[in-house]
Protein backbone atom coordinates (compact mmCIF):
# COMPACT_ATOMS: atom_id res chain seq x y z
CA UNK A 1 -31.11 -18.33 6.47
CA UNK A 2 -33.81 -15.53 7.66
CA UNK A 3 -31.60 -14.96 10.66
CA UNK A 4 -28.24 -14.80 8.50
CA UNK A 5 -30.40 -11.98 6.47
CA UNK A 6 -31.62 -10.50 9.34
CA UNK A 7 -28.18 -9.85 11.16
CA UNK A 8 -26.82 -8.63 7.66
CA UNK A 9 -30.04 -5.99 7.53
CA UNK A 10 -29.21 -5.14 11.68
CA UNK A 11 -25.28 -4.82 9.99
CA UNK A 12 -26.41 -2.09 7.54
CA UNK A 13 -28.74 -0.42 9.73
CA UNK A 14 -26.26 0.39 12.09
CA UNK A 15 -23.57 1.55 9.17
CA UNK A 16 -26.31 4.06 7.89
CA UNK A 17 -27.23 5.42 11.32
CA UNK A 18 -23.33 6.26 11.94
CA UNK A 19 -22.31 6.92 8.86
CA UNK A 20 -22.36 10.65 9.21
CA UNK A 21 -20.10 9.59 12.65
CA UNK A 22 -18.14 7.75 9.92
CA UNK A 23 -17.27 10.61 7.73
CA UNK A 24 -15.97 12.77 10.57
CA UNK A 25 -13.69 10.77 11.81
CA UNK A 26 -12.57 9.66 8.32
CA UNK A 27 -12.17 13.87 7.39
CA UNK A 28 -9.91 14.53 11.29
CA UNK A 29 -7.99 11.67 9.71
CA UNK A 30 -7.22 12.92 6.55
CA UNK A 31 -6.48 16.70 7.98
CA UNK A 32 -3.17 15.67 9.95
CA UNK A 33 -0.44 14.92 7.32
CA UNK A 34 1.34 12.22 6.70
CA UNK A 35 3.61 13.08 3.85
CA UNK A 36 6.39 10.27 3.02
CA UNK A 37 8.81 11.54 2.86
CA UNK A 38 9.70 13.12 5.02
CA UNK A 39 7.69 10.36 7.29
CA UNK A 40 7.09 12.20 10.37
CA UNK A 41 3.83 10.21 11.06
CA UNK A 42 4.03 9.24 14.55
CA UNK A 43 1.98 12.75 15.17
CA UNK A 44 -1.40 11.06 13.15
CA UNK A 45 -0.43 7.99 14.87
CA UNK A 46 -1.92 9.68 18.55
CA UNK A 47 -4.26 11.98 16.81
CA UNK A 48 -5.89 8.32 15.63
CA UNK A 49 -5.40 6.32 18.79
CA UNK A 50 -7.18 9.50 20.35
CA UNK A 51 -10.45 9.35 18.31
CA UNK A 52 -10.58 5.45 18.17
CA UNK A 53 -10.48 6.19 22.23
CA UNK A 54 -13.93 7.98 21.79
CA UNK A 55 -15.77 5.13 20.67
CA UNK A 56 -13.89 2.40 23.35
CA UNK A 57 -10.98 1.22 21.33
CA UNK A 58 -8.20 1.17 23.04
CA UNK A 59 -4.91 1.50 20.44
CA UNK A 60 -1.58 0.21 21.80
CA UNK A 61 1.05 2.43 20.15
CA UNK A 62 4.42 1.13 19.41
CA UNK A 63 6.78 3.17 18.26
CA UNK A 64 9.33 2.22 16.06
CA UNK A 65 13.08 2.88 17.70
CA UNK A 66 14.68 5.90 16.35
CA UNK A 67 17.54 4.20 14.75
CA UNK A 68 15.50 2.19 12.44
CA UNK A 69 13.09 4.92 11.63
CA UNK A 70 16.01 7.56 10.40
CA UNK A 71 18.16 4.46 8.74
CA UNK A 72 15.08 4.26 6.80
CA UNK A 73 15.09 7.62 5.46
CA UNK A 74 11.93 8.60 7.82
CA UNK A 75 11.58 10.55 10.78
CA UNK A 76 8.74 8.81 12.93
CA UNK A 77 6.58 5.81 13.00
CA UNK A 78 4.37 4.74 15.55
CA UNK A 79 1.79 1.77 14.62
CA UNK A 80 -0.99 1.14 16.32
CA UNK A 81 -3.08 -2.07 17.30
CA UNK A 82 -6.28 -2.29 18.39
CA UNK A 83 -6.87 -5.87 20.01
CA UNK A 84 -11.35 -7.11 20.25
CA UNK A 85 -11.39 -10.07 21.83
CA UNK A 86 -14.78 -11.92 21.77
CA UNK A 87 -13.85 -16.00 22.81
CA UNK A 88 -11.90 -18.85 21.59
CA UNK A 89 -10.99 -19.08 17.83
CA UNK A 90 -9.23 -17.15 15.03
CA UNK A 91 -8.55 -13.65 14.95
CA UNK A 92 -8.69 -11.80 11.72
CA UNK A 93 -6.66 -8.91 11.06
CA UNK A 94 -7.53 -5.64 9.50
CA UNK A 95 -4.46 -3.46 8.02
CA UNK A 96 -4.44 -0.13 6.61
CA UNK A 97 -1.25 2.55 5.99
CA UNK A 98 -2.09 6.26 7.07
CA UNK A 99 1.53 7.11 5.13
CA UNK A 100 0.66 9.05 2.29
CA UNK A 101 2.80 10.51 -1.13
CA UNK A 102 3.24 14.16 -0.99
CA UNK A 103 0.06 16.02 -2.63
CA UNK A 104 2.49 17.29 -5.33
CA UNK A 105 0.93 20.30 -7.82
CA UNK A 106 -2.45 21.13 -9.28
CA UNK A 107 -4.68 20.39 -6.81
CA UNK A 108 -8.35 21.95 -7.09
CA UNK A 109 -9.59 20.84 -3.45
CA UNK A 110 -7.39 21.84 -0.32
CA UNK A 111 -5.25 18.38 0.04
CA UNK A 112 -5.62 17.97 3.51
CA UNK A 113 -9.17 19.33 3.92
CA UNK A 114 -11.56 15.94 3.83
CA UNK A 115 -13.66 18.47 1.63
CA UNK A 116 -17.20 16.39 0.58
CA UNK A 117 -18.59 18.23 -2.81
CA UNK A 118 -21.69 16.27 -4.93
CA UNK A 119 -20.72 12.50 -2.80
CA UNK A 120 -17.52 12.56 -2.78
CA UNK A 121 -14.65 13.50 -0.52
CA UNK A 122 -11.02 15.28 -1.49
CA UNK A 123 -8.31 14.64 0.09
CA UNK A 124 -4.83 13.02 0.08
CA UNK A 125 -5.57 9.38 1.65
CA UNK A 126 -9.15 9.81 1.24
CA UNK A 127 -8.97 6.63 -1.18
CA UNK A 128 -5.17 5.15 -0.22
CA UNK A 129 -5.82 3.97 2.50
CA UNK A 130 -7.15 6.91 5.32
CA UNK A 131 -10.83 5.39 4.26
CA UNK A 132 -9.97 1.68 5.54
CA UNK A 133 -9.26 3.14 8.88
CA UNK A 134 -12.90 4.22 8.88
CA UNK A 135 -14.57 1.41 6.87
CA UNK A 136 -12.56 -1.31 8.87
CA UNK A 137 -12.99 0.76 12.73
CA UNK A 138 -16.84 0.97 11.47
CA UNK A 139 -17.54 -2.27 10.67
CA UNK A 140 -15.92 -3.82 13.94
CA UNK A 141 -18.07 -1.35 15.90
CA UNK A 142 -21.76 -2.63 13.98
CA UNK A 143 -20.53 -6.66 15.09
CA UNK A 144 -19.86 -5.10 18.44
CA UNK A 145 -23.33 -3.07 18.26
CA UNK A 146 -25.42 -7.05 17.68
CA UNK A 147 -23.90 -8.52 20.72
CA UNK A 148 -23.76 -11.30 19.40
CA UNK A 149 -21.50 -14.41 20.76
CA UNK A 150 -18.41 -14.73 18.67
CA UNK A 151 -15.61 -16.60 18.31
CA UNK A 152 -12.02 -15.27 18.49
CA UNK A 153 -11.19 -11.84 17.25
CA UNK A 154 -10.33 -9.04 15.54
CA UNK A 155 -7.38 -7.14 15.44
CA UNK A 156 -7.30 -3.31 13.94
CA UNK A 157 -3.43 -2.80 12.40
CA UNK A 158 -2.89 1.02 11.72
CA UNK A 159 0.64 0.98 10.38
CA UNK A 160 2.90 4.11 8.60
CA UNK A 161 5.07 2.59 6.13
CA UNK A 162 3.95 2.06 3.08
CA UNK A 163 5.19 4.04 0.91
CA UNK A 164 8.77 2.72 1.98
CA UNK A 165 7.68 -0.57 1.53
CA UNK A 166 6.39 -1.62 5.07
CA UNK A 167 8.95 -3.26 6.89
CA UNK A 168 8.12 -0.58 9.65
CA UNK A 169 5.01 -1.23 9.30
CA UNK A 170 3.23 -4.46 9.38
CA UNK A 171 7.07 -6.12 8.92
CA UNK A 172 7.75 -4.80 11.86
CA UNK A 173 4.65 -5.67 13.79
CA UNK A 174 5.18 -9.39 12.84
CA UNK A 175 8.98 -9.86 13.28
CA UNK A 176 8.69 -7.89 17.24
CA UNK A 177 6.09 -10.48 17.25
CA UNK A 178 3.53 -7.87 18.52
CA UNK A 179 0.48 -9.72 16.63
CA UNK A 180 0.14 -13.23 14.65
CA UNK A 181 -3.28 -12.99 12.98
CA UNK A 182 -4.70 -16.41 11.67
CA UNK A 183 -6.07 -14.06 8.65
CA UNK A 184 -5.99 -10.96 7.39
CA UNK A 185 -8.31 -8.34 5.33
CA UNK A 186 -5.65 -5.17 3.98
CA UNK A 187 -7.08 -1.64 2.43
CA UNK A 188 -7.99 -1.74 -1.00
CA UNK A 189 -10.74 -1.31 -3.13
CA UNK A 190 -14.69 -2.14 -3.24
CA UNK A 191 -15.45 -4.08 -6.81
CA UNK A 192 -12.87 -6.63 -6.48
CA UNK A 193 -11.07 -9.06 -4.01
CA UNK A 194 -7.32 -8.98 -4.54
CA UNK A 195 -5.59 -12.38 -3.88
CA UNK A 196 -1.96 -11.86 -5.63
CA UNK A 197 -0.37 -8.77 -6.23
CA UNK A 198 3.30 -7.72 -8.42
CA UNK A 199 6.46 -7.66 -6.77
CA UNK A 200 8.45 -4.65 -6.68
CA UNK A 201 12.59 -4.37 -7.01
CA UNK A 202 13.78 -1.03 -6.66
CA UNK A 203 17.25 0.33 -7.50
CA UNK A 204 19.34 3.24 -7.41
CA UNK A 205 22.05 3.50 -9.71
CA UNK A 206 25.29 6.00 -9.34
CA UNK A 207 27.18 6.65 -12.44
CA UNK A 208 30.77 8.00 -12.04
CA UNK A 209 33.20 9.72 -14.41
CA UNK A 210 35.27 12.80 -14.27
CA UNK A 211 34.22 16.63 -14.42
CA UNK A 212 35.78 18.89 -16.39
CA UNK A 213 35.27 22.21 -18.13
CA UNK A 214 33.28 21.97 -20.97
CA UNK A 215 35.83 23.60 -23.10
CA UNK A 216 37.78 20.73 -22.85
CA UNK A 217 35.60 17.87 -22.26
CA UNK A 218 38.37 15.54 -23.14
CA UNK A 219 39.80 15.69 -20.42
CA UNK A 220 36.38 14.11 -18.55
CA UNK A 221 34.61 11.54 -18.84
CA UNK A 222 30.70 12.31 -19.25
CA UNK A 223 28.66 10.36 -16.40
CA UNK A 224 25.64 11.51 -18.36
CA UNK A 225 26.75 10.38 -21.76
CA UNK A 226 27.31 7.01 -20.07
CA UNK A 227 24.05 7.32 -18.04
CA UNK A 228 22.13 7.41 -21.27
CA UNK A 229 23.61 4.08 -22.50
CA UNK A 230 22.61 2.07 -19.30
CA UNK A 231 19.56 3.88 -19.93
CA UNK A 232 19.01 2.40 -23.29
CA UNK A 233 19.68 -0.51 -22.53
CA UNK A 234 17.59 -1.01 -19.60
CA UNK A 235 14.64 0.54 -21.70
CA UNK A 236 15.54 -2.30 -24.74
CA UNK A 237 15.04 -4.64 -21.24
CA UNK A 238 11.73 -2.92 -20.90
CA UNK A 239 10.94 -3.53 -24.22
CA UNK A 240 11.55 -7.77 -24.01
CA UNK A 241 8.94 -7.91 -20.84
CA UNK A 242 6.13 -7.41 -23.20
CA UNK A 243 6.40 -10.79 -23.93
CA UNK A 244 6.50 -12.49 -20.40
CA UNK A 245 2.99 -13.04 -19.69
CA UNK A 246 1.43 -13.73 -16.10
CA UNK A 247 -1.23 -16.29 -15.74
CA UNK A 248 -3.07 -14.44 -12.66
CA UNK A 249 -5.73 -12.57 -13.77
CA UNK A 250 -6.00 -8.62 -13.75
CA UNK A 251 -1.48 -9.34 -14.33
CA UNK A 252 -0.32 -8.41 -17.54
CA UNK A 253 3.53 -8.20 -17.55
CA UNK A 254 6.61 -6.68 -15.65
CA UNK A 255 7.85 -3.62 -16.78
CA UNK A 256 10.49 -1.47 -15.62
CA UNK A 257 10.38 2.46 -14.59
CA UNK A 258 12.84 5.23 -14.32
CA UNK A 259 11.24 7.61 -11.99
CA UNK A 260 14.46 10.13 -11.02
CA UNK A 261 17.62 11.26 -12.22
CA UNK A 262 19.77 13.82 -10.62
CA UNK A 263 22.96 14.80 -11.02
CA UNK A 264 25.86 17.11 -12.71
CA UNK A 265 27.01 20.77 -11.30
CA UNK A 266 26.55 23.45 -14.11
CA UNK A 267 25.97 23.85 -17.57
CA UNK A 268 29.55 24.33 -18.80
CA UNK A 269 30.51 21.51 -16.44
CA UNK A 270 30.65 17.91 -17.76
CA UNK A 271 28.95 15.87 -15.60
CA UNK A 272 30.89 13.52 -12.96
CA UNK A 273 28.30 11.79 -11.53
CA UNK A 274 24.28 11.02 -12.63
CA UNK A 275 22.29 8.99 -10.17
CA UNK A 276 18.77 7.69 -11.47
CA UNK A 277 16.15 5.14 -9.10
CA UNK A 278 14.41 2.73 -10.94
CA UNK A 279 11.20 0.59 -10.08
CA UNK A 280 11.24 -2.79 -11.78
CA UNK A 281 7.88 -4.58 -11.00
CA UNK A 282 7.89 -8.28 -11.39
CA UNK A 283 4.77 -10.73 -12.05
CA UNK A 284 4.29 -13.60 -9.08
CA UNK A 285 5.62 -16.12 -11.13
CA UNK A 286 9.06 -14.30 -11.36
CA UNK A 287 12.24 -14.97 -8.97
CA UNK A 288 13.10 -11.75 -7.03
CA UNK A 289 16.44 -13.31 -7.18
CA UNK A 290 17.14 -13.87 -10.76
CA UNK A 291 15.58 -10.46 -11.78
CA UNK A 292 17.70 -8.69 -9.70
CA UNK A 293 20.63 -10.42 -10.45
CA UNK A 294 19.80 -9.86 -14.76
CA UNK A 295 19.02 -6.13 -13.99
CA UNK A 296 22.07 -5.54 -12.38
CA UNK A 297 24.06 -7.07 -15.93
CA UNK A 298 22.12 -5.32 -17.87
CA UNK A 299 23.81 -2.31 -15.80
CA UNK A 300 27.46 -3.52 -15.92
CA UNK A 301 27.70 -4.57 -19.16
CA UNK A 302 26.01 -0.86 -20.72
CA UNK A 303 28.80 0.13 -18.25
CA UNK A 304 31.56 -1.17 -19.50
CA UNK A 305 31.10 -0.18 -23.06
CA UNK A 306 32.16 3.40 -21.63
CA UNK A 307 35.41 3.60 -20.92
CA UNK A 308 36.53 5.58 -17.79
CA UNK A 309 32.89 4.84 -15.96
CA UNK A 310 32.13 3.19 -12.92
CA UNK A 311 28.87 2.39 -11.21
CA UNK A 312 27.61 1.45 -8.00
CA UNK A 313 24.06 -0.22 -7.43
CA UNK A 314 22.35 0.13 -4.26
CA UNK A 315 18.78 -2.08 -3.68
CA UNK A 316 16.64 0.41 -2.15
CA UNK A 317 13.71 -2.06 -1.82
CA UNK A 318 12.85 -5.75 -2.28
CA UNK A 319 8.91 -6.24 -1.96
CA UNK A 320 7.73 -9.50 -3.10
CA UNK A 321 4.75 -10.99 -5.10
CA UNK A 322 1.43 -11.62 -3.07
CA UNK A 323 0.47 -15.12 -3.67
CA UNK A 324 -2.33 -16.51 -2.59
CA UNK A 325 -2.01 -19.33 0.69
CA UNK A 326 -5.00 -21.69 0.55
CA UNK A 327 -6.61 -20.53 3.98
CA UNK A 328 -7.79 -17.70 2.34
CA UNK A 329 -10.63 -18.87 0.82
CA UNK A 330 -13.09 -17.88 3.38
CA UNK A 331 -12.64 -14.31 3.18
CA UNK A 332 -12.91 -14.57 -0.50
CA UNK A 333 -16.05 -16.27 -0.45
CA UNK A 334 -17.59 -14.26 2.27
CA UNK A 335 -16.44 -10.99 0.62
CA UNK A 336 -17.60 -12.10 -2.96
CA UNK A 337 -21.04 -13.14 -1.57
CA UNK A 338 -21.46 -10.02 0.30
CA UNK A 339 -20.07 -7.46 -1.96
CA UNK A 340 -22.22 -9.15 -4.75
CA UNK A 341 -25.36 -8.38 -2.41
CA UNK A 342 -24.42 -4.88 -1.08
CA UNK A 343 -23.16 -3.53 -4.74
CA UNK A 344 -25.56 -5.13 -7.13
CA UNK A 345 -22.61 -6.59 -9.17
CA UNK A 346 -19.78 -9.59 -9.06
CA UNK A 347 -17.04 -8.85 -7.30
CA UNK A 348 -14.37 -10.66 -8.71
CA UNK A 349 -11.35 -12.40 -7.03
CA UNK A 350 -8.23 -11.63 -9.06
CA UNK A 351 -4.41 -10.05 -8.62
CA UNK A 352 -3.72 -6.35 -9.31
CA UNK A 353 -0.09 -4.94 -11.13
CA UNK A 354 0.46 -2.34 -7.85
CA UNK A 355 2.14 -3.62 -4.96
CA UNK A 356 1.36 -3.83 -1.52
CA UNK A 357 2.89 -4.12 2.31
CA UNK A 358 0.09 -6.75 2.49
CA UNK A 359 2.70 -9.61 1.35
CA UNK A 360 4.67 -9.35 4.65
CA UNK A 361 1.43 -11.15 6.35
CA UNK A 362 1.71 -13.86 3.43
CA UNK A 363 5.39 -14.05 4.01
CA UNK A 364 4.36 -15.20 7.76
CA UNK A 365 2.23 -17.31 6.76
CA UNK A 366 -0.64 -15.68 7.03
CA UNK A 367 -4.05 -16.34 4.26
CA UNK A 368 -5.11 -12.79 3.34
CA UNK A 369 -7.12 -10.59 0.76
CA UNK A 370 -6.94 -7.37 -0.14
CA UNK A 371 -10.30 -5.53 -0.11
CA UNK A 372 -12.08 -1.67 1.25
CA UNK A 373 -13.34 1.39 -0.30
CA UNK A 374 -12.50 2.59 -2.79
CA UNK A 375 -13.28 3.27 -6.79
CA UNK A 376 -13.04 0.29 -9.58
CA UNK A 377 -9.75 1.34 -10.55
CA UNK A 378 -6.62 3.27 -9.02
CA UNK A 379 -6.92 5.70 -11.84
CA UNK A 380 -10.53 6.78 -11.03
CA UNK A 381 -9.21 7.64 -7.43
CA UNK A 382 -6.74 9.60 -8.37
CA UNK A 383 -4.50 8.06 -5.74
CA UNK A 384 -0.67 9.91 -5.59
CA UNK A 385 -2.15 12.56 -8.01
CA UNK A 386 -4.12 15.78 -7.48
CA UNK A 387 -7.52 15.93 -6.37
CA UNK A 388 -7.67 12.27 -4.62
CA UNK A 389 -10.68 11.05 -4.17
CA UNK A 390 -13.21 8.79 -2.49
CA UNK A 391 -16.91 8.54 -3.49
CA UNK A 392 -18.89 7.92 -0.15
CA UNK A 393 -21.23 5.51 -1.29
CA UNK A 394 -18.62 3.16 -2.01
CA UNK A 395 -17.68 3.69 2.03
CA UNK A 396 -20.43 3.57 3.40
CA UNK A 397 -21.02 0.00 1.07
CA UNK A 398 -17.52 -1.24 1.70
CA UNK A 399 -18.01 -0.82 5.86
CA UNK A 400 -20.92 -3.36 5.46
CA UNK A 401 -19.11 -5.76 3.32
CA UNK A 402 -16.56 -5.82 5.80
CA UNK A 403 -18.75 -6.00 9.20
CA UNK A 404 -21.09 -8.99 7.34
CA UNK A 405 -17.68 -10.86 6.37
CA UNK A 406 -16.75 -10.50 10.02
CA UNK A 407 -19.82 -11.92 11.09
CA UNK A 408 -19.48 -14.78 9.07
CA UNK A 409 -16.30 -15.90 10.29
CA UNK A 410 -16.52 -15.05 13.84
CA UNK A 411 -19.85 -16.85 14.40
CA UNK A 412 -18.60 -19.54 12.91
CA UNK A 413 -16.57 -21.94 15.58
């Protein structure tokens, strides 16, 4: 036991000695955009690979073919794997995204600066998930700094899909069959341990009628007027999920979200056409397939009370639930025990409502947690709104979480 405590003190010695090293390469990361959309993120991609070079990590960078990328609605991805290889055994993966939201208004920090004022750095991806490029890179390097003899390995997954839904990303990775981890760690945040996480069903939704001049509307039929009804109804929809509870903990309910609507010409037009994207977030104990299948009803039959109206439903994204696969219990316990000794505090192990390209290793088979640095909530990081941020201490504290788990399960034969 005094040697476990002594490599965990060695662990955190060597995070605090580098942890200015840390920060730098953490701020170079955040100052090459990766807005997505657009998705032209192939750029940070070598700009990475390049300073994970200067410490001895070699990156292998495999770039997603063209086709895909632009079908997609992106411009460039390039993910990146760094392969440490210490003996026989399991190898544990470590995924974070470097694809970002677009900073979007009212920023007080430059958004791409990596600006540190009173412990804290600004920037977009300073908290989602730019930091678990650092935290995970730096807590490889402290193992690699005890020499100590391990078994198997770890594997560094640096992927640039996200946002989309990361079937570019680590999808991608695991169907090419480029990596098949035995378990997996992915970016998140420092007081808890996720083990489930929502599903996500995403829709967009074309309503058609007929313009005319709105002097004699008549003679249309109003794709907005008819918009509005689906509308309704799909917020009534909204209204029934209140009462669907989840039994994971940190799960409430689903709930649906309109985030867009577009459409119509001019303002003495009546509008032919209104398309609106909606996010419908469902609870792991939902079927993807029936959910779908009841939103898109709900759709056709607020349609067809509007006579003259037709619609056409495209799925823009099917991401399913997290659940937890039994061989993840070692991470949890390792990360519980150490977070509980590097914070102060229980860490809890329970799901979260958001939803993550972490599922994709769980749809292979593959145990995993969801764990990094970051805040206690997403709210307090301001993640996809102005003025993202990432309080250092909880880096610096989430690196040696991460390099003590590591230990434990690669000393371990």
């Amino acid at each position: 036991m005094s040697q476990d405590r002594d490599l965990d003190q060695r662990l955190d010695a060597w995070v605090d000695a580098h942890f200015d090293e840390e920060l730098r390469f953490l701020q170079e990361l955040v100052r090459v955009p990766t807005d997505t959309p657009p998705g032209h993120n192939a750029p940070h991609a070598q700009r990475a690979a390049e300073l994970l070079q200067a410490f001895g990590f070699e990156a292998e960078q495999y770039p997603v073919p063209q086709e895909q990328v632009r079908a997609y609605g992106m411009q460039s991805i390039t993910n990146l794997i760094v392969r440490r290889r210490y003996g026989a055994g399991r190898t544990i993966a470590l995924n974070a995204h470097g694809d970002v939201v677009p900073p979007g208004e009212g920023w007080t920090h430059q958004p791409y600066g990596g600006e540190i004022v009173d412990g804290k750095m600004y920037g977009r991806a300073t908290a989602v998930s730019k930091c678990d490029f650092a935290s995970f890179s730096f807590a490889v390097r402290a193992l690699e700094s005890l020499h100590l003899a391990l078994h198997g390995g770890v594997e560094l997954h640096f992927t640039y899909d996200e946002e989309f839904g990361g079937e570019l990303g680590p999808g991608w990775l695991l169907e090419q069959g480029l990596t098949k981890p035995d378990l997996m760690i992915a970016a998140g945040f420092s007081y808890q341990v996720v083990t489930a996480h929502n599903g996500c069903l995403q829709l967009e939704v074309t309503v058609h009628g007929k313009m005319a001049h709105a002097a004699i509307p008549e003679s249309g039929v109003d794709a907005l007027q008819a918009a509005v009804q689906i509308l309704n109804a799909l917020y009534a929809q909204n209204a029934l999920y209140q009462d669907i509870t989840s039994q994971v903990e940190g799960i409430n309910h689903p709930y649906l979200n309109v985030g867009r609507i577009e459409g119509g010409t001019n303002t003495n037009v009546v509008p032919g056409r209104i398309t609106f994207k909606l996010d419908r977030r469902m609870i792991p104990e939902e079927d993807p397939t029936q959910v779908e299948a009841t939103i898109r009803q709900v759709i056709h039959d607020a349609a067809a009370r509007c006579p003259g109206v037709q619609v056409e439903i495209k799925r823009l994204l099917l991401a399913r639930a997290l659940k937890p696969l039994s061989g993840n219990a070692p991470l949890v316990a390792a990360l519980q025990k150490h977070g509980a000794a590097v914070f102060g505090e229980t860490i809890p192990a329970l799901g979260t409502p958001l939803y993550t390209d972490a599922r994709l290793y769980s749809e292979h088979g593959i145990p995993g947690v969801i764990y990094g640095a970051g805040p206690r909530t997403v709210l307090e990081s301001h993640a996809k709104r102005a003025d993202e941020r990432l309080d250092l201490e909880d880096l610096r504290r989430a690196t040696k979480v991460v390099a003590r788990t590591l230990k434990d399960l690669l000393l371990a034969p």
